[in-house]
PDB file of N, CA and C in Angstrom:
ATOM      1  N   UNK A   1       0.829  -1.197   0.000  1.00  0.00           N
ATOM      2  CA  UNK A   1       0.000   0.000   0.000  1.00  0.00           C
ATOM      3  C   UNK A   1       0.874   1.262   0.000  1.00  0.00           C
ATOM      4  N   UNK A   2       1.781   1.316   0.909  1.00  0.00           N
ATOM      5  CA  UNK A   2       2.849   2.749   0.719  1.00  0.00           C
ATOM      6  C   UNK A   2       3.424   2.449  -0.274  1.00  0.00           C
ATOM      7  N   UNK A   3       3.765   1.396  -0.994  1.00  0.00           N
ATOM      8  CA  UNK A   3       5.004   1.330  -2.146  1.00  0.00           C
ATOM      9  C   UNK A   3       4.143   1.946  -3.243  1.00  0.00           C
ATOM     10  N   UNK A   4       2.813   1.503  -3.384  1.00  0.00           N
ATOM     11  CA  UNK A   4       1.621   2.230  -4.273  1.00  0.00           C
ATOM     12  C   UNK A   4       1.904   3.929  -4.141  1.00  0.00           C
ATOM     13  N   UNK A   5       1.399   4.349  -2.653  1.00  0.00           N
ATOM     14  CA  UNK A   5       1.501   5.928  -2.193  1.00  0.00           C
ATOM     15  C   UNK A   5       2.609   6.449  -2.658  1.00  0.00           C
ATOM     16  N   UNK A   6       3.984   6.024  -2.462  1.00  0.00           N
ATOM     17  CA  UNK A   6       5.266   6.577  -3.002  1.00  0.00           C
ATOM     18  C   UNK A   6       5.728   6.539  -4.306  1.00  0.00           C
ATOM     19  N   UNK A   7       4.941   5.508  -4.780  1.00  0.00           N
ATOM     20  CA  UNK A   7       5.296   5.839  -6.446  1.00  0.00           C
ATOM     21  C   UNK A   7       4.106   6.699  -6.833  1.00  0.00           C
ATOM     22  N   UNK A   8       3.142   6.927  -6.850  1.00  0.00           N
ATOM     23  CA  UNK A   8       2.291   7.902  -7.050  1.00  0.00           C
ATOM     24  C   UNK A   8       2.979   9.333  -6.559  1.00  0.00           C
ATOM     25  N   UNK A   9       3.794   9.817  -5.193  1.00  0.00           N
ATOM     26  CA  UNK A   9       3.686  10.719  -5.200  1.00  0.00           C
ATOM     27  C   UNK A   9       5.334  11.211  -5.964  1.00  0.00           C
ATOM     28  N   UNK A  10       6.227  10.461  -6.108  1.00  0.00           N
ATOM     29  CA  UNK A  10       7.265  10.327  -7.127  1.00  0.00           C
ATOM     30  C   UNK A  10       6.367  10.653  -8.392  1.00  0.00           C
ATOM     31  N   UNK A  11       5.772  10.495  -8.975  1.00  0.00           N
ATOM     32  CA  UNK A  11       5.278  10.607 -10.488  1.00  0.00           C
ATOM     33  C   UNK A  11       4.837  11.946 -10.591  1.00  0.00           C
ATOM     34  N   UNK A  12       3.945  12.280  -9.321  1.00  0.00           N
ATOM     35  CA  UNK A  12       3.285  13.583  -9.107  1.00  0.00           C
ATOM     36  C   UNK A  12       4.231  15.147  -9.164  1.00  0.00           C
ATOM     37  N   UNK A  13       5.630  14.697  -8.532  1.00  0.00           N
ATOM     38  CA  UNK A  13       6.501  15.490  -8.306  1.00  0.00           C
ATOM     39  C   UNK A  13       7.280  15.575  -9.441  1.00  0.00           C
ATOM     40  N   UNK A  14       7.244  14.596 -10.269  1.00  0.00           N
ATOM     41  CA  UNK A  14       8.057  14.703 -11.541  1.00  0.00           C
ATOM     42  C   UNK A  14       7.251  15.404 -12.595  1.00  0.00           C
ATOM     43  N   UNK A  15       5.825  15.002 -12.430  1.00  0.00           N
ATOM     44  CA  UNK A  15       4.645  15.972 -13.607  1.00  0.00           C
ATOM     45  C   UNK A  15       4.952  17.291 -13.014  1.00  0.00           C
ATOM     46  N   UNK A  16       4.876  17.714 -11.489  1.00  0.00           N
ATOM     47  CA  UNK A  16       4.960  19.629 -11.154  1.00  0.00           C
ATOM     48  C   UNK A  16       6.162  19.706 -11.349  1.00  0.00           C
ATOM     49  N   UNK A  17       7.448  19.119 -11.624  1.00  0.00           N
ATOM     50  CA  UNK A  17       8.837  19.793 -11.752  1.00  0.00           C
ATOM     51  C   UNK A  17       9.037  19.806 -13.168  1.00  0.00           C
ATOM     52  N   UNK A  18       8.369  18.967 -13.962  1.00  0.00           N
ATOM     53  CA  UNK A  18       8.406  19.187 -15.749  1.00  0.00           C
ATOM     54  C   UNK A  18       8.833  20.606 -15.879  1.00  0.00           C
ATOM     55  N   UNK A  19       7.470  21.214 -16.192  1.00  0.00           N
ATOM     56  CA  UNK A  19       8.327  22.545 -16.041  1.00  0.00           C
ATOM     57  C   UNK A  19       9.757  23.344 -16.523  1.00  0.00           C
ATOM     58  N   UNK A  20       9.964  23.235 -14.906  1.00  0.00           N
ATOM     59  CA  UNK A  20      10.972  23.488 -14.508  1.00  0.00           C
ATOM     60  C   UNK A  20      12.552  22.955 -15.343  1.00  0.00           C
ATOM     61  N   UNK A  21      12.541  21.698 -15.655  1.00  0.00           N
ATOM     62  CA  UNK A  21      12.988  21.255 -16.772  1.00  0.00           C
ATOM     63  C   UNK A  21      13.214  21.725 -18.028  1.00  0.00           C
ATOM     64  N   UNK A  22      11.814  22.103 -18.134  1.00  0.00           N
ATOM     65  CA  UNK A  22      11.596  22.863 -19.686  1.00  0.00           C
ATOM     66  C   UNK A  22      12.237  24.336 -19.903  1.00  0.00           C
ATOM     67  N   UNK A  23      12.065  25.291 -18.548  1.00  0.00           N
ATOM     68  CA  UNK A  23      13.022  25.918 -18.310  1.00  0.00           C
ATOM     69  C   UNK A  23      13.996  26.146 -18.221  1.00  0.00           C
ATOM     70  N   UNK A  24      15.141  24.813 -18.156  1.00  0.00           N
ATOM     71  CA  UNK A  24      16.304  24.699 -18.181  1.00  0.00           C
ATOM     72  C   UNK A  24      16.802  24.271 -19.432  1.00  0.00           C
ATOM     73  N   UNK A  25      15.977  23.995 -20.226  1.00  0.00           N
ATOM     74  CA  UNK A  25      16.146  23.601 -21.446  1.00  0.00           C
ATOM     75  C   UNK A  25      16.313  25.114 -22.234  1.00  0.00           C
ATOM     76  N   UNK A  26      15.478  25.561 -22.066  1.00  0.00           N
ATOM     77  CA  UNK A  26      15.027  27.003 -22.822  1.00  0.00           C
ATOM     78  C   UNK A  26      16.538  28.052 -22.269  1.00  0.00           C
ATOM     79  N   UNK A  27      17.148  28.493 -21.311  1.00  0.00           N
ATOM     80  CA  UNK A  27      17.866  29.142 -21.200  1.00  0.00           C
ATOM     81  C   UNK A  27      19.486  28.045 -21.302  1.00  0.00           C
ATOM     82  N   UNK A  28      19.795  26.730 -21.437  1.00  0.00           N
ATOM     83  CA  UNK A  28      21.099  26.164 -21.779  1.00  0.00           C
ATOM     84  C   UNK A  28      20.616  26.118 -23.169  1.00  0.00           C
ATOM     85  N   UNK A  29      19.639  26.436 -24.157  1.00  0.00           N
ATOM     86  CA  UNK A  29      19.653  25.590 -25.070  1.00  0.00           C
ATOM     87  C   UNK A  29      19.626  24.641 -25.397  1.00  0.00           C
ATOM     88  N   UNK A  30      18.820  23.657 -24.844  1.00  0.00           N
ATOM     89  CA  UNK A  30      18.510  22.510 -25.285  1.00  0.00           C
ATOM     90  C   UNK A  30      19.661  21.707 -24.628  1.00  0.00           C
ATOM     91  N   UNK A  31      20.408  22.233 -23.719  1.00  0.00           N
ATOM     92  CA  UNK A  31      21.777  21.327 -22.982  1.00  0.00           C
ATOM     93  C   UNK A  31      22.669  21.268 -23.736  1.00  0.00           C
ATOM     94  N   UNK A  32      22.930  22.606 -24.945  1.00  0.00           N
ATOM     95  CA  UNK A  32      24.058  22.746 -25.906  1.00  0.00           C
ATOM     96  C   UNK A  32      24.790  23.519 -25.082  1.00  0.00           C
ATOM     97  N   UNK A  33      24.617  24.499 -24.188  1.00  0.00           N
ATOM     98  CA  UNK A  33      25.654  24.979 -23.286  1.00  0.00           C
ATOM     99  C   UNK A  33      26.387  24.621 -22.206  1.00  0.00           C
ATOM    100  N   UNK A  34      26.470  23.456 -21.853  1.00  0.00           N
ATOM    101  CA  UNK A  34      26.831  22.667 -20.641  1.00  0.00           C
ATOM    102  C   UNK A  34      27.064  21.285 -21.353  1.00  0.00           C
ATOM    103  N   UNK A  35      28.139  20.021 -20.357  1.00  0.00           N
ATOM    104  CA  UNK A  35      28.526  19.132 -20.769  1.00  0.00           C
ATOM    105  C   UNK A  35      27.424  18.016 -20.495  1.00  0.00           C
ATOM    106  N   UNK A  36      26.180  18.160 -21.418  1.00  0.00           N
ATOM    107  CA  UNK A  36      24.968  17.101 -20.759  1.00  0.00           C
ATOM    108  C   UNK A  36      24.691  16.638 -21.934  1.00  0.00           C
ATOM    109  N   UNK A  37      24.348  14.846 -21.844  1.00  0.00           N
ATOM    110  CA  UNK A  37      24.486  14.405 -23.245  1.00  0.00           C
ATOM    111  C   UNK A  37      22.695  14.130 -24.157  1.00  0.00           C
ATOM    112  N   UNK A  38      22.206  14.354 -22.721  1.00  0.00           N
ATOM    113  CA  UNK A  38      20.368  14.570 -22.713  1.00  0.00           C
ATOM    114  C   UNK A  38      20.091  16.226 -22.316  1.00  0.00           C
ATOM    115  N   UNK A  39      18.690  16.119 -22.884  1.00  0.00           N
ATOM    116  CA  UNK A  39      18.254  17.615 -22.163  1.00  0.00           C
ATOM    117  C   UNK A  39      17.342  17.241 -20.803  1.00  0.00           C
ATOM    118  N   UNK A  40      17.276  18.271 -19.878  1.00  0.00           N
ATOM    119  CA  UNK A  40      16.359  17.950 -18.962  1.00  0.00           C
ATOM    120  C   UNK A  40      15.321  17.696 -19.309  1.00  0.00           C
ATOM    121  N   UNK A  41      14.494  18.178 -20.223  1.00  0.00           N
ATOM    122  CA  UNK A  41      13.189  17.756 -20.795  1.00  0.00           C
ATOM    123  C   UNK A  41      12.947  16.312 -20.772  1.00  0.00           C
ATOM    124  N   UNK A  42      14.157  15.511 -21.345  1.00  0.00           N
ATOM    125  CA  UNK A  42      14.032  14.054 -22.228  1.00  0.00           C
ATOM    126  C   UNK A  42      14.461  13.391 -20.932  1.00  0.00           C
ATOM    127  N   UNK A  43      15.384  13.581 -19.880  1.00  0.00           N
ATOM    128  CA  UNK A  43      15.595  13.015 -19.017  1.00  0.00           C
ATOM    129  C   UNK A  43      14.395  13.002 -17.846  1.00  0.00           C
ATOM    130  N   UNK A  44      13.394  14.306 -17.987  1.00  0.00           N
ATOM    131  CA  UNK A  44      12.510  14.040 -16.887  1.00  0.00           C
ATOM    132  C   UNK A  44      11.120  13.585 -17.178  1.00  0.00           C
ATOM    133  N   UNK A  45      11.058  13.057 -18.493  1.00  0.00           N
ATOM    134  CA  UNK A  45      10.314  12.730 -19.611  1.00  0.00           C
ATOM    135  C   UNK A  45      10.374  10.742 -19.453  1.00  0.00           C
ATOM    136  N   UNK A  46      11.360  10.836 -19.357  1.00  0.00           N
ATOM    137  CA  UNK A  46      11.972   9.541 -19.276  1.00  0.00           C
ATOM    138  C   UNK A  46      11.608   8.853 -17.577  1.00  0.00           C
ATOM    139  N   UNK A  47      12.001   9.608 -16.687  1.00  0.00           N
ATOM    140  CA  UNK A  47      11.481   9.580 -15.656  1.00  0.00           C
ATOM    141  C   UNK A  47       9.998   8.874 -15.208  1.00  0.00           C
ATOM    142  N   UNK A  48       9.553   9.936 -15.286  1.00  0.00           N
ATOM    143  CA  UNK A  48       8.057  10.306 -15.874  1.00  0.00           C
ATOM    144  C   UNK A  48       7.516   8.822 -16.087  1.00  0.00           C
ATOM    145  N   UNK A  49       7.962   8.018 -17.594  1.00  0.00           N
ATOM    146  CA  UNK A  49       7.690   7.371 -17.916  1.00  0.00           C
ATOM    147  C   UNK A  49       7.366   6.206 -17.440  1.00  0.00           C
ATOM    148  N   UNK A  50       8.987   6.145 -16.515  1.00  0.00           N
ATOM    149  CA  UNK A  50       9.144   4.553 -15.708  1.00  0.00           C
ATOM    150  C   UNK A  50       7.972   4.893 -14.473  1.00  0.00           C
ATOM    151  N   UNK A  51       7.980   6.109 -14.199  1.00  0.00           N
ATOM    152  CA  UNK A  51       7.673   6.095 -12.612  1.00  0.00           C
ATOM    153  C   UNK A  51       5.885   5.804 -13.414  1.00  0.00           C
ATOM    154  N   UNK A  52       5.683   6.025 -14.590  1.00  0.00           N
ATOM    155  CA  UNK A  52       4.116   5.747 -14.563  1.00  0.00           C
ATOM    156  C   UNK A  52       3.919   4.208 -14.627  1.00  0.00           C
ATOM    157  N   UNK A  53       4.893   3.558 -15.378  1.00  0.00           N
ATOM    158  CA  UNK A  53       4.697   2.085 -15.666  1.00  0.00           C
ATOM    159  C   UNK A  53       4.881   1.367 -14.669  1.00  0.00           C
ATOM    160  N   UNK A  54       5.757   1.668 -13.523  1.00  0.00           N
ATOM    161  CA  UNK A  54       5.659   0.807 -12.487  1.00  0.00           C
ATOM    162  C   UNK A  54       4.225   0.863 -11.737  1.00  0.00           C
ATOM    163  N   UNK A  55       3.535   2.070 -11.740  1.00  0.00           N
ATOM    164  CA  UNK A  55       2.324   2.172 -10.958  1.00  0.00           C
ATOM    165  C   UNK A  55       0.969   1.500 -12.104  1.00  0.00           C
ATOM    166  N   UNK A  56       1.612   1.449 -13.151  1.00  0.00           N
ATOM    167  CA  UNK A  56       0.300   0.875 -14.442  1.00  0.00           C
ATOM    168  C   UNK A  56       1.010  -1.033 -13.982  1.00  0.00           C
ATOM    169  N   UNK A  57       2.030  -1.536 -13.748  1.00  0.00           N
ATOM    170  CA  UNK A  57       2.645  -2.577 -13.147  1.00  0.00           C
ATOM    171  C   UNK A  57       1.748  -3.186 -12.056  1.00  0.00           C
ATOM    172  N   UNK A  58       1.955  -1.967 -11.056  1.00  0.00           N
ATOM    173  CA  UNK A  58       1.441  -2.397  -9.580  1.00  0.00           C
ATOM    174  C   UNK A  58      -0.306  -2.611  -9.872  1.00  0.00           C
ATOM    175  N   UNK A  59      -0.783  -1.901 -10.477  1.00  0.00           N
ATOM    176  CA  UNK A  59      -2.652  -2.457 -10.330  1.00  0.00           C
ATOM    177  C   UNK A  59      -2.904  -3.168 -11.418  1.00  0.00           C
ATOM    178  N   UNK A  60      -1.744  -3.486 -12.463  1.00  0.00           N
ATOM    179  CA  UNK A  60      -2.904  -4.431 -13.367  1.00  0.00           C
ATOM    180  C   UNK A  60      -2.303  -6.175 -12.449  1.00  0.00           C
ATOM    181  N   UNK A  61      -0.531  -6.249 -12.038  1.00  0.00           N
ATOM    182  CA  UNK A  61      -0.689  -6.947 -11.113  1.00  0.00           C
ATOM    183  C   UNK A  61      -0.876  -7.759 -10.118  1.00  0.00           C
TER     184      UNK A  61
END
């Protein structure tokens, strides 16, 4: 039941920090100004992703 609660609120925190990401994208340029081989976008995108499939994991299950 908490492993449910904590990946839900992991997913939640990664959808409100998107964003923020996107912001960092927009002023490095896309992570052309710094030594990063992803942009934050694609890395918190990616995130995002796993943290939804483990919780689409946990209730089908």
């Amino acid at each position: 039941m908490f492993e449910f609660l904590e990946k839900a609120a992991r997913l939640t925190v990664n959808v409100v920090t998107l964003p923020v990401s996107v912001a960092a994208d927009v002023v490095t340029l896309g992570g052309e100004l710094n030594d990063r081989g992803k942009s934050y976008t694609e890395t918190k995108l990616k995130r995002i992703g796993k943290d939804a499939s483990k919780i689409v994991e946990d209730v089908a299950g």
